[in-house]
PDB file of N, CA and C in Angstrom:
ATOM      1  N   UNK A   1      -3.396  -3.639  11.588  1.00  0.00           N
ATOM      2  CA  UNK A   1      -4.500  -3.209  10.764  1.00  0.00           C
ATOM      3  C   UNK A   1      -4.754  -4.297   9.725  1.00  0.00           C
ATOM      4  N   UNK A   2      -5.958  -5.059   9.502  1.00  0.00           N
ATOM      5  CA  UNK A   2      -6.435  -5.590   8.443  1.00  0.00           C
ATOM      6  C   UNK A   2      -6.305  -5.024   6.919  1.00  0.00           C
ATOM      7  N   UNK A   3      -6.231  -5.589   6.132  1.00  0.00           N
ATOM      8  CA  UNK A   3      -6.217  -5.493   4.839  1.00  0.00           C
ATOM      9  C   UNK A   3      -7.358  -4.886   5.055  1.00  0.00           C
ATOM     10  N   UNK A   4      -8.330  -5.289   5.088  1.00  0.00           N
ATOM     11  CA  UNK A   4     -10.016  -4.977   5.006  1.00  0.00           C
ATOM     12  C   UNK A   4     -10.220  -3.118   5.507  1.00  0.00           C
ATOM     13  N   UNK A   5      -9.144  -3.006   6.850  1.00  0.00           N
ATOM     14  CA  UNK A   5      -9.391  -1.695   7.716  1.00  0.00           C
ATOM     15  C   UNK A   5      -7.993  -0.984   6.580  1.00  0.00           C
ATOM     16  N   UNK A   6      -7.448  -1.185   6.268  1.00  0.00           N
ATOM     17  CA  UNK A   6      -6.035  -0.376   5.314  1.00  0.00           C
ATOM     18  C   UNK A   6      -7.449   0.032   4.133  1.00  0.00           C
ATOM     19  N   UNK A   7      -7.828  -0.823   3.342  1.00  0.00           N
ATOM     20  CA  UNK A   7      -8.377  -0.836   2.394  1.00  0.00           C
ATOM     21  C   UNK A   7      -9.211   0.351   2.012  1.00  0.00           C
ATOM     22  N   UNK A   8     -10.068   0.124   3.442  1.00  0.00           N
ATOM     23  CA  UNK A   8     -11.317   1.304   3.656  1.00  0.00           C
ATOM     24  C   UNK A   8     -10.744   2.535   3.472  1.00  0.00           C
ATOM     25  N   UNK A   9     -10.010   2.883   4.580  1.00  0.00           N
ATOM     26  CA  UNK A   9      -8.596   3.897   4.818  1.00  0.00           C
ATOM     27  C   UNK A   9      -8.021   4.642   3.290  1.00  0.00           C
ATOM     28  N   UNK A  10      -7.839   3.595   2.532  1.00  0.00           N
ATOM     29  CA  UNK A  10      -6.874   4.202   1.376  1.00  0.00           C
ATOM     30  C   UNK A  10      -8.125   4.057  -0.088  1.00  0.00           C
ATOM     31  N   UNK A  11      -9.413   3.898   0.293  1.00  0.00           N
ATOM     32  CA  UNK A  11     -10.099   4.159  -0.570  1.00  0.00           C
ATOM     33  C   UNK A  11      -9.941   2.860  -2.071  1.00  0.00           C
ATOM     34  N   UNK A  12      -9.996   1.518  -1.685  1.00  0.00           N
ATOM     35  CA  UNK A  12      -9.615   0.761  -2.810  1.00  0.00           C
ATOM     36  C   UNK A  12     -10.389  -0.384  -2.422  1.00  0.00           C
ATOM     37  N   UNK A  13     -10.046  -1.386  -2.694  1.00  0.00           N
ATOM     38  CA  UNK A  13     -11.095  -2.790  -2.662  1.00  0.00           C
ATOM     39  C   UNK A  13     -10.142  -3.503  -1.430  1.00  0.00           C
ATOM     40  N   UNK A  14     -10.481  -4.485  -0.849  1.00  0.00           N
ATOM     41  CA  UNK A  14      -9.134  -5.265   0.105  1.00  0.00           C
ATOM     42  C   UNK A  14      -8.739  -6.288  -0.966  1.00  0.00           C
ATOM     43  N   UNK A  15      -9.087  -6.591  -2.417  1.00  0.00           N
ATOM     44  CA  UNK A  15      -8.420  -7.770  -2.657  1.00  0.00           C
ATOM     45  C   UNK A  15      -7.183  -6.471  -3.980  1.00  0.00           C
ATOM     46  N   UNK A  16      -7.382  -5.726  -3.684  1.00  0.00           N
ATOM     47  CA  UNK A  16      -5.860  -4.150  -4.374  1.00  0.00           C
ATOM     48  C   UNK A  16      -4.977  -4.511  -3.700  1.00  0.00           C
ATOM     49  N   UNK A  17      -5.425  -4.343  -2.211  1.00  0.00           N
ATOM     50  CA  UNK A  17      -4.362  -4.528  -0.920  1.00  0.00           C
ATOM     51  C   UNK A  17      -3.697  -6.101  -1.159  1.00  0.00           C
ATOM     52  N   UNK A  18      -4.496  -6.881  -1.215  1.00  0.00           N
ATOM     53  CA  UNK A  18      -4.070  -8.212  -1.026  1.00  0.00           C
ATOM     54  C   UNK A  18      -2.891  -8.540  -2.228  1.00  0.00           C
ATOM     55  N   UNK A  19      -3.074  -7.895  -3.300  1.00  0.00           N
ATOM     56  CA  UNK A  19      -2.474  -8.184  -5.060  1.00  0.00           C
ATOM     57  C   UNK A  19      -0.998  -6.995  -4.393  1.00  0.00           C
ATOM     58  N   UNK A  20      -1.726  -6.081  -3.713  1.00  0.00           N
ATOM     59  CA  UNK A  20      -0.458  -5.255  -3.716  1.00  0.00           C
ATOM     60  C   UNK A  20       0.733  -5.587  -2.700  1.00  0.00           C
ATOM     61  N   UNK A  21       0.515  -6.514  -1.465  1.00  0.00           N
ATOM     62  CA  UNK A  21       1.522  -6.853  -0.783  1.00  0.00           C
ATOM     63  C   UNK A  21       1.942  -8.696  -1.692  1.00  0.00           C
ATOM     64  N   UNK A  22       1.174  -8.779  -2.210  1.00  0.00           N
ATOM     65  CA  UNK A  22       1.654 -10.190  -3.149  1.00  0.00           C
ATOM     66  C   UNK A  22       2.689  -9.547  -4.197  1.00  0.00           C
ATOM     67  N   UNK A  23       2.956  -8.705  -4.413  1.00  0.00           N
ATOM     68  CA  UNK A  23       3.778  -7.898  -5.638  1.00  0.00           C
ATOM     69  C   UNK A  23       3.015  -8.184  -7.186  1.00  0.00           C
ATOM     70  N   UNK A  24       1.963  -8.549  -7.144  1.00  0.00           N
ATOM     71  CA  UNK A  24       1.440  -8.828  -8.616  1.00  0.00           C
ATOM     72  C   UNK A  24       0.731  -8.107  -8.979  1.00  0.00           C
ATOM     73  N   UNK A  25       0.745  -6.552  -8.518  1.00  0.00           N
ATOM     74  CA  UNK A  25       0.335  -5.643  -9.400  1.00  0.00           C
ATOM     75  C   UNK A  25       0.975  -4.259  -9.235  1.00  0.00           C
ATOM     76  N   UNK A  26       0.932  -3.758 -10.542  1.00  0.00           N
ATOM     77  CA  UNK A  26       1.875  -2.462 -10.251  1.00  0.00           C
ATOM     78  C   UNK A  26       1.239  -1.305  -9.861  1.00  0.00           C
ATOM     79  N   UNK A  27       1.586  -0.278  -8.379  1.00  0.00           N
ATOM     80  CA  UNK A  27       0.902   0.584  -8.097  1.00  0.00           C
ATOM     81  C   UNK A  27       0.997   1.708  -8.223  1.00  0.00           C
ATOM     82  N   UNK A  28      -0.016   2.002  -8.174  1.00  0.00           N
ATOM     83  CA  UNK A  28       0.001   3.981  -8.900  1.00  0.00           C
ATOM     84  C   UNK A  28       0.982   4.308  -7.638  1.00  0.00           C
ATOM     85  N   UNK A  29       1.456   5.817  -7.840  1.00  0.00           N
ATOM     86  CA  UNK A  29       2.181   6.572  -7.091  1.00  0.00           C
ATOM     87  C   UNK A  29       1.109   6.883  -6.181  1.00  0.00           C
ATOM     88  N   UNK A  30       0.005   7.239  -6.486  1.00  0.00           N
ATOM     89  CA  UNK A  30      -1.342   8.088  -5.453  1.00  0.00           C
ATOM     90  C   UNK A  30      -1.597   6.981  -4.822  1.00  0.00           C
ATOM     91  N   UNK A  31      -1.542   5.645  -5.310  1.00  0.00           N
ATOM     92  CA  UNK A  31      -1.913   4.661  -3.838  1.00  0.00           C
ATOM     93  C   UNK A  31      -0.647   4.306  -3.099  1.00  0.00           C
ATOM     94  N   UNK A  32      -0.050   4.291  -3.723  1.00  0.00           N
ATOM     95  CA  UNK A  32       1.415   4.222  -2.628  1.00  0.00           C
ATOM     96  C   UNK A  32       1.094   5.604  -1.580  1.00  0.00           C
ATOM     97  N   UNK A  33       1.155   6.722  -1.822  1.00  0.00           N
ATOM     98  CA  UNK A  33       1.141   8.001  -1.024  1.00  0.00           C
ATOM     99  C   UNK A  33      -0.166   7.756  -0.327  1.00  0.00           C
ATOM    100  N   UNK A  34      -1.138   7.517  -0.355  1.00  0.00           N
ATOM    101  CA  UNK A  34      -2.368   6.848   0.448  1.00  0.00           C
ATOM    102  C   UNK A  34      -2.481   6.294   1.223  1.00  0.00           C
ATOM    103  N   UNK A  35      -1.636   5.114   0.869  1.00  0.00           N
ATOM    104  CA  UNK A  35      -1.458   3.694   1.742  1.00  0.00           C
ATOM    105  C   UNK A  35      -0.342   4.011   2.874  1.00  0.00           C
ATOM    106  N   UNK A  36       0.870   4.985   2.438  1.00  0.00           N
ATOM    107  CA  UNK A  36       1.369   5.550   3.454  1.00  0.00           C
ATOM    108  C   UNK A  36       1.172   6.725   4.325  1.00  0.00           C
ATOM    109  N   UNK A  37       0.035   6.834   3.678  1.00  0.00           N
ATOM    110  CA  UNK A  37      -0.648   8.046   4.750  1.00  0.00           C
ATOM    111  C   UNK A  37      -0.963   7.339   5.881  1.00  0.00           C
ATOM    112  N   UNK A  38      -1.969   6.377   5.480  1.00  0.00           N
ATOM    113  CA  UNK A  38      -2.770   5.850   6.195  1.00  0.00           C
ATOM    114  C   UNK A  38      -1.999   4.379   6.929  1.00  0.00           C
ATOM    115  N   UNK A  39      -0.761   4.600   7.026  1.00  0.00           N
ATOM    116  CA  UNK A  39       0.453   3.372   8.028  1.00  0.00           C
ATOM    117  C   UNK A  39       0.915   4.164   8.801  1.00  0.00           C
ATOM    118  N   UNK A  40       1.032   5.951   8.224  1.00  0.00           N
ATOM    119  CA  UNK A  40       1.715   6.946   8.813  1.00  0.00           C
ATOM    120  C   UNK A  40       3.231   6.371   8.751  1.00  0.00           C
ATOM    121  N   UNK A  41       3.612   6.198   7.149  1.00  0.00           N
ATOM    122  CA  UNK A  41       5.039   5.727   6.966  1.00  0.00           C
ATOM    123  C   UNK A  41       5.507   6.617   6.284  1.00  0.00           C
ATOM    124  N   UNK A  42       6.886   6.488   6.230  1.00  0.00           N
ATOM    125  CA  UNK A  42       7.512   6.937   5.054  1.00  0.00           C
ATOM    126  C   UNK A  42       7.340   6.269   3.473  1.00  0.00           C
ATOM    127  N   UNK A  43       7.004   7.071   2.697  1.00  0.00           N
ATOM    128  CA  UNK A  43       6.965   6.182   0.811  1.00  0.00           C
ATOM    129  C   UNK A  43       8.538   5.677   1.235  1.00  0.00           C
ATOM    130  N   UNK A  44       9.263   5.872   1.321  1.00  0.00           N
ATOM    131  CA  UNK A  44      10.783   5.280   1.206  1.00  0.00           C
ATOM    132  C   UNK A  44      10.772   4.041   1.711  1.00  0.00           C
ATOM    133  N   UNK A  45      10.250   4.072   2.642  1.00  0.00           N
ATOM    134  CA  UNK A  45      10.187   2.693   3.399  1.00  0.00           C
ATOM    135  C   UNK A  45       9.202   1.880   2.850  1.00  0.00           C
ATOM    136  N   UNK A  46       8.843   1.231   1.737  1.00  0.00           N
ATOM    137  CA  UNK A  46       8.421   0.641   0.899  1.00  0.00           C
ATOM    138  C   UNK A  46       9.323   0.050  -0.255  1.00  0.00           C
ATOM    139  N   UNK A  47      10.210   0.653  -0.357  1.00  0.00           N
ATOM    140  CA  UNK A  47      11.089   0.312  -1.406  1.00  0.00           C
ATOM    141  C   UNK A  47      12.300  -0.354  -0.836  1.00  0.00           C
ATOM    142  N   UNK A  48      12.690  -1.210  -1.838  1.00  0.00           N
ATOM    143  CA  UNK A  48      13.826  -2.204  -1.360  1.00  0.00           C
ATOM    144  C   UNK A  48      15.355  -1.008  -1.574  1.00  0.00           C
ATOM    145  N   UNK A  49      16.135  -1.756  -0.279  1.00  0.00           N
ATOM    146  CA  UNK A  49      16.971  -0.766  -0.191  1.00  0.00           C
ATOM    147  C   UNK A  49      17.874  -1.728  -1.396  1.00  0.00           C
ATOM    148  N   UNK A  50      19.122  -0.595  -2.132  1.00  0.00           N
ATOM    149  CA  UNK A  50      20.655  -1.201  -3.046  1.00  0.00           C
ATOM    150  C   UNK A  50      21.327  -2.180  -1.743  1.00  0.00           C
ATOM    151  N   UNK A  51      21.371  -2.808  -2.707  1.00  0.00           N
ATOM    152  CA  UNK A  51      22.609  -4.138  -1.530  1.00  0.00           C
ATOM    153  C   UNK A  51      24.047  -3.560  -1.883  1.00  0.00           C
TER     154      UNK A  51
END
């Protein structure tokens, strides 16, 4: 899926998407739960696991 096709999907701009897999911006909880709606992921699986 394109940034561009995620984007549409989770209701945001594609350059949100682009800042948000760059880590340089901090994301709401409602676009995290959005964005994993729309991967059909788990929110967990976004987060770095404890070493």
């Amino acid at each position: 899926m394109s940034q561009g096709e995620l984007a549409e999907k989770v209701g945001v701009n594609r350059n949100t998407i682009n800042r948000i897999e760059k880590g340089v911006v901090q994301v709401h909880p409602r676009t995290i739960r959005k964005v994993t709606e729309a991967l059909v992921i788990d929110p967990a699986s976004l987060t770095p696991e404890d070493e």
